[in-house]
Protein backbone atom coordinates (compact mmCIF):
# COMPACT_ATOMS: atom_id res chain seq x y z
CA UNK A 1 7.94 -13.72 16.24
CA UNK A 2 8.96 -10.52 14.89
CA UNK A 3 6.59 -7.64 14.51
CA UNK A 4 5.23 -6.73 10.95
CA UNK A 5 4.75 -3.06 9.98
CA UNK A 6 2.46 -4.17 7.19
CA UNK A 7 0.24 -7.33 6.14
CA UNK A 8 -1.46 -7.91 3.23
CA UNK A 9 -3.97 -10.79 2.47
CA UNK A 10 -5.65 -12.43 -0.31
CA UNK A 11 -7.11 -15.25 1.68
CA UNK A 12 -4.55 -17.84 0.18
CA UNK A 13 -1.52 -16.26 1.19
CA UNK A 14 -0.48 -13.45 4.24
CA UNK A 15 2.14 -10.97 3.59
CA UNK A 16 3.91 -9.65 5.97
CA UNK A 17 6.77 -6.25 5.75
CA UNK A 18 9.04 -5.68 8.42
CA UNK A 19 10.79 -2.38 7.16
CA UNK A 20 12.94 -2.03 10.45
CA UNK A 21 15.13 -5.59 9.84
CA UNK A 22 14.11 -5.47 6.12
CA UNK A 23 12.21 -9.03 5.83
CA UNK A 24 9.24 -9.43 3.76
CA UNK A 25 7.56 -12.76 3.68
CA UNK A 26 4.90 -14.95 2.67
CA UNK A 27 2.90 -16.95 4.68
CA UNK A 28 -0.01 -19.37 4.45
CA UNK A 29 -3.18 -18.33 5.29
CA UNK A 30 -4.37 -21.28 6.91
CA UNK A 31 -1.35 -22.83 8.34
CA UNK A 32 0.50 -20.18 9.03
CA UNK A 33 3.44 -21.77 7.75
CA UNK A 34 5.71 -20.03 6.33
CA UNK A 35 5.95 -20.47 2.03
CA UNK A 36 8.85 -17.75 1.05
CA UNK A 37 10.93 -14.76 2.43
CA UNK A 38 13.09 -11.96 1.38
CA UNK A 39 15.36 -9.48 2.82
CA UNK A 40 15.23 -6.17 1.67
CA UNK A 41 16.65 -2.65 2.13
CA UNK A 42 14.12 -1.09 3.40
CA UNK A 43 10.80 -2.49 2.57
CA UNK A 44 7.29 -0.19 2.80
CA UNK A 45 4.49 -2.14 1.80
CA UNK A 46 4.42 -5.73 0.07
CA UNK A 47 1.38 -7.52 -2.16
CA UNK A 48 0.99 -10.34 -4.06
CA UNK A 49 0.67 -9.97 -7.33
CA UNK A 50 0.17 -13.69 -9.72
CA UNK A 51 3.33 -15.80 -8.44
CA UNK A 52 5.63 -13.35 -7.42
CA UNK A 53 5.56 -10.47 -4.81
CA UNK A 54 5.68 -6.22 -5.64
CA UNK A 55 7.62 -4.71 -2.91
CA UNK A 56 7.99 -0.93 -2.40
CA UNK A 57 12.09 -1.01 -1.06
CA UNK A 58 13.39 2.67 -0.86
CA UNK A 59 17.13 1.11 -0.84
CA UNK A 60 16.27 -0.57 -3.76
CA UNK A 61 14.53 2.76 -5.61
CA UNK A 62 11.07 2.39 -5.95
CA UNK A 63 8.39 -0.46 -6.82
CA UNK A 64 10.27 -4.22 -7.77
CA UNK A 65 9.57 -7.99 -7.77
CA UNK A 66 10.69 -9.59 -4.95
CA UNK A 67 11.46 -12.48 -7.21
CA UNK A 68 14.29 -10.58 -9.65
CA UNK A 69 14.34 -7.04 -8.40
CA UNK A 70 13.50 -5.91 -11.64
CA UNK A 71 12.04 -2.26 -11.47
CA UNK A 72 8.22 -1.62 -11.62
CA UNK A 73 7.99 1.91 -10.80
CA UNK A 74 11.03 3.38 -10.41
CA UNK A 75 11.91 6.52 -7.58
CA UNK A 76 12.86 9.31 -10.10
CA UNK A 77 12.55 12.06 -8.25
CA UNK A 78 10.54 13.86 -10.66
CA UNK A 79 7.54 12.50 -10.59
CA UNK A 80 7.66 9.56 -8.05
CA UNK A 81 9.25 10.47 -4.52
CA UNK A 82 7.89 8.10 -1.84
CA UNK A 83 5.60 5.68 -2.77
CA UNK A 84 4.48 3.83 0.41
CA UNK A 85 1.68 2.28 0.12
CA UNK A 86 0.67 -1.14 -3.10
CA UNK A 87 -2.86 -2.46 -3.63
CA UNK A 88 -3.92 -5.11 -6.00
CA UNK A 89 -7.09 -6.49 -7.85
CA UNK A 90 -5.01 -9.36 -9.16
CA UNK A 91 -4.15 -7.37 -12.40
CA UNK A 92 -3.29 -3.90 -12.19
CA UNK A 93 -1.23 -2.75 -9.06
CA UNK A 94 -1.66 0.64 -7.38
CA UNK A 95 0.77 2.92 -5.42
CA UNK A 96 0.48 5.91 -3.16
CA UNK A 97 3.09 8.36 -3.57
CA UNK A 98 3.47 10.26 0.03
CA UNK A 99 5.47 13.06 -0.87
CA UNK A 100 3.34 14.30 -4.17
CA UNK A 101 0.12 12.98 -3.18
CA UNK A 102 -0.28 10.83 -6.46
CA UNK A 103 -1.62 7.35 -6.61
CA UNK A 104 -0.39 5.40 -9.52
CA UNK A 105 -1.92 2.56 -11.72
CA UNK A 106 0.33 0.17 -13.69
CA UNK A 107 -0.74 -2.32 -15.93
CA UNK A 108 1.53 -5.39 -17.31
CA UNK A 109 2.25 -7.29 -20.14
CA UNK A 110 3.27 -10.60 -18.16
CA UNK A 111 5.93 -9.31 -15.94
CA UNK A 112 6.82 -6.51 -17.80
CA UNK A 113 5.66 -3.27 -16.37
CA UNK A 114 3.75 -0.63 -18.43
CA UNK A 115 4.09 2.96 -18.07
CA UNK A 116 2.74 3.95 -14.76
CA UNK A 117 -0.61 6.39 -14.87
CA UNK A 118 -2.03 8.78 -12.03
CA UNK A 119 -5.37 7.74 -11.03
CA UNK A 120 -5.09 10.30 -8.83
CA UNK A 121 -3.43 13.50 -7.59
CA UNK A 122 -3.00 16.63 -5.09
CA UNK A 123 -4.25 13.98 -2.38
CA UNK A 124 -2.67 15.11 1.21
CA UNK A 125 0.33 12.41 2.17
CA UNK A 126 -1.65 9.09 1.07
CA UNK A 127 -0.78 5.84 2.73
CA UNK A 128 -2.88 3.28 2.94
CA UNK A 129 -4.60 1.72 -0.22
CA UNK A 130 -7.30 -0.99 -1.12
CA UNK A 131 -9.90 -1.62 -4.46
CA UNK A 132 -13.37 -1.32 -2.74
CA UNK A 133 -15.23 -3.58 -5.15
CA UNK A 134 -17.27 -1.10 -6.81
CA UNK A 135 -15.04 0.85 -9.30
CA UNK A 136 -13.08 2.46 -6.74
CA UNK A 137 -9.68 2.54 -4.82
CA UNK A 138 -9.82 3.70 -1.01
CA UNK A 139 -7.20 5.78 0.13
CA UNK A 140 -5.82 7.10 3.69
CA UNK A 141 -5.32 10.64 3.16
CA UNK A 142 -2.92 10.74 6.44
CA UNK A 143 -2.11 15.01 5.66
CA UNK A 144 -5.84 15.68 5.86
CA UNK A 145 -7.02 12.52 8.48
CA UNK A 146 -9.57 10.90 6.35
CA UNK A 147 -10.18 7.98 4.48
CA UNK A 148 -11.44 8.78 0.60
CA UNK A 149 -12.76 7.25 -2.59
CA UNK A 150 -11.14 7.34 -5.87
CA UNK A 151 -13.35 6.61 -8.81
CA UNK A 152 -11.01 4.39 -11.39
CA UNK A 153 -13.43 5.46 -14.27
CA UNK A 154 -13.26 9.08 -13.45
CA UNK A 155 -10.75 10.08 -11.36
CA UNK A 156 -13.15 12.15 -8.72
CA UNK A 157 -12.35 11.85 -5.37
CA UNK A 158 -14.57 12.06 -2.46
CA UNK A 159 -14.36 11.68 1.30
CA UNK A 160 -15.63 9.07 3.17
CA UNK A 161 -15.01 9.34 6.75
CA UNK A 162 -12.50 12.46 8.12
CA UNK A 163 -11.38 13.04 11.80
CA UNK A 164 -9.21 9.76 11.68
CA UNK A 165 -6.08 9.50 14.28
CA UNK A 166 -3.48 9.15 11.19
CA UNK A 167 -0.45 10.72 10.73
CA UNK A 168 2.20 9.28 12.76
CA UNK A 169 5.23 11.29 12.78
CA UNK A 170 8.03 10.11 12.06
CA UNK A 171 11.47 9.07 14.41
CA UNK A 172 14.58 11.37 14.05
CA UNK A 173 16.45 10.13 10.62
CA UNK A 174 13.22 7.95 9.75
CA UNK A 175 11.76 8.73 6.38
CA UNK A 176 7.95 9.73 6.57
CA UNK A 177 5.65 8.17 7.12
CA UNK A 178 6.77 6.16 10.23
CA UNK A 179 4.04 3.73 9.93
CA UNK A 180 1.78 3.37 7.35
CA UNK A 181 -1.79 3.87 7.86
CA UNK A 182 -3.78 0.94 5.97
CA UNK A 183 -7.31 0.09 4.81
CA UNK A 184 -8.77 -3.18 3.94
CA UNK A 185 -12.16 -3.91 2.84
CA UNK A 186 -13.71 -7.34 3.91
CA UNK A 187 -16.34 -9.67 1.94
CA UNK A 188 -19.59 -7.95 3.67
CA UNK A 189 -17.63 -4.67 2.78
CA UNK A 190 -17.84 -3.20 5.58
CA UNK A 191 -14.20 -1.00 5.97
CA UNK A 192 -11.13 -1.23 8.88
CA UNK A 193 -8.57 1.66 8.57
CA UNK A 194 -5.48 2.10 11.00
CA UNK A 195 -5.40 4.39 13.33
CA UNK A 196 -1.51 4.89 14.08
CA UNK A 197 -1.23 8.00 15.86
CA UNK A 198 -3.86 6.21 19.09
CA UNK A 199 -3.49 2.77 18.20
CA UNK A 200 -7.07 2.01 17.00
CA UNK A 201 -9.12 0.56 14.05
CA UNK A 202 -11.65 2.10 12.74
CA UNK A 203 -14.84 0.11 10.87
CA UNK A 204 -16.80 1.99 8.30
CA UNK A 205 -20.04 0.70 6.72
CA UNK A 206 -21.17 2.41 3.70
CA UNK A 207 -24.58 3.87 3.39
C-alpha cells in the first residue's frame, strides 16, 4: 500500500494524493475498494467535486479535472503561484495559494469554471483548507503556525489556535511546502489539524 500525502473525504468516497509517484485515486469509503485512479505530474491536494475530481498538479499548471484536464485555475504567475491546498462544500471549490498567501473561491457553471475570487489575502504560506459549517473556511497558516477563520461573508480573518508544529521544510529541489499541513472538521465539529513538523494531530473544540 503506498503512502498518501493527502486524503480527502466526503463520507461516500476517500481521496487519496500521492505527489511523490504522482497517483491520485478514489476509493470507497466503506469498502475500501478502490472506484478510479489517475496519474499525474505532480499532484498537491485532490477533492471531489459532483462526479469528477479537482486536482492541484504543478506539472500540469495549476487547478484541473482529473477527468479531462481542463484548467480550473490556472498557475499564471501573476496572481496564482502555488496553490496547494482544495476544499469543497459540494459547490464552490477553494484554494490556498502558498507563495502569495491568497485563498481563492471559484464558482461554476456545470463544469465550466468562473473567474476565480480572493476570499482572502496577505495570509502567511496557507496550506491546509476546510468549510467549518458556519460561514467560514479554516485555514493552516503554516508561515505564522496557526490555524485561522475566514469569514466567506466578510472576508475578516481571525485566529483560532497559534503555536502549531507546521511548517515542514522542504527537501533539496522539492517545491514548498514539503507536506501539506491539513484541517478537517468532523460532524460534532470539533477540529484535527496536522502537525507535520512533530508528527502530531491536533483537536480543537470551539468555545
Amino acid at each position: 500500500m503506498w503512502q498518501p500525502s493527502t486524503l480527502w473525504t466526503d463520507g461516500e468516497v476517500i481521496v487519496l494524493t500521492n505527489m511523490m509517484i504522482g497517483l491520485v485515486q478514489m476509493v470507497d469509503a466503506r469498502s475500501l475498494v478502490p472506484i478510479e485512479g489517475h496519474m499525474f505530474g505532480f499532484p498537491y491536494d485532490a477533492v471531489r467535486l459532483g462526479a469528477d475530481l479537482a486536482v492541484i498538479d504543478l506539472m500540469a499548471g495549476g487547478v484541473v479535472w482529473a477527468s479531462t484536464r481542463d484548467v480550473i485555475l490556472a498557475i499564471d504567475e501573476q496572481q496564482v503561484f502555488l496553490p496547494v491546498g482544495l476544499a469543497t462544500d459540494g459547490e464552490r471549490l477553494w484554494v490556498s495559494d502558498w507563495a502569495t498567501g491568497t485563498v481563492w473561491q471559484v464558482a461554476f457553471e456545470g463544469a465550466a469554471a468562473l473567474p476565480a475570487v480572493p476570499v482572502a489575502s496577505e495570509l502567511a504560506n496557507p496550506e491546509g483548507l476546510a468549510p467549518d459549517g458556519l460561514g467560514g473556511l479554516l485555514v493552516v497558516e503554516t508561515g505564522a503556525k496557526q490555524l485561522s477563520r475566514i469569514d466567506l461573508a466578510t472576508g475578516d480573518v481571525e485566529p483560532i489556535a497559534s503555536g502549531l508544529d507546521v511548517g515542514l521544510a522542504a527537501l533539496p529541489g522539492m517545491p514548498p511546502p514539503f507536506l501539506r499541513s491539513g484541517v478537517t472538521v468532523d460532524a460534532a465539529g470539533a477540529i484535527y489539524v496536522i502537525g507535520d513538523v512533530t508528527n502530531v494531530v491536533y483537536r480543537i473544540t470551539r468555545r
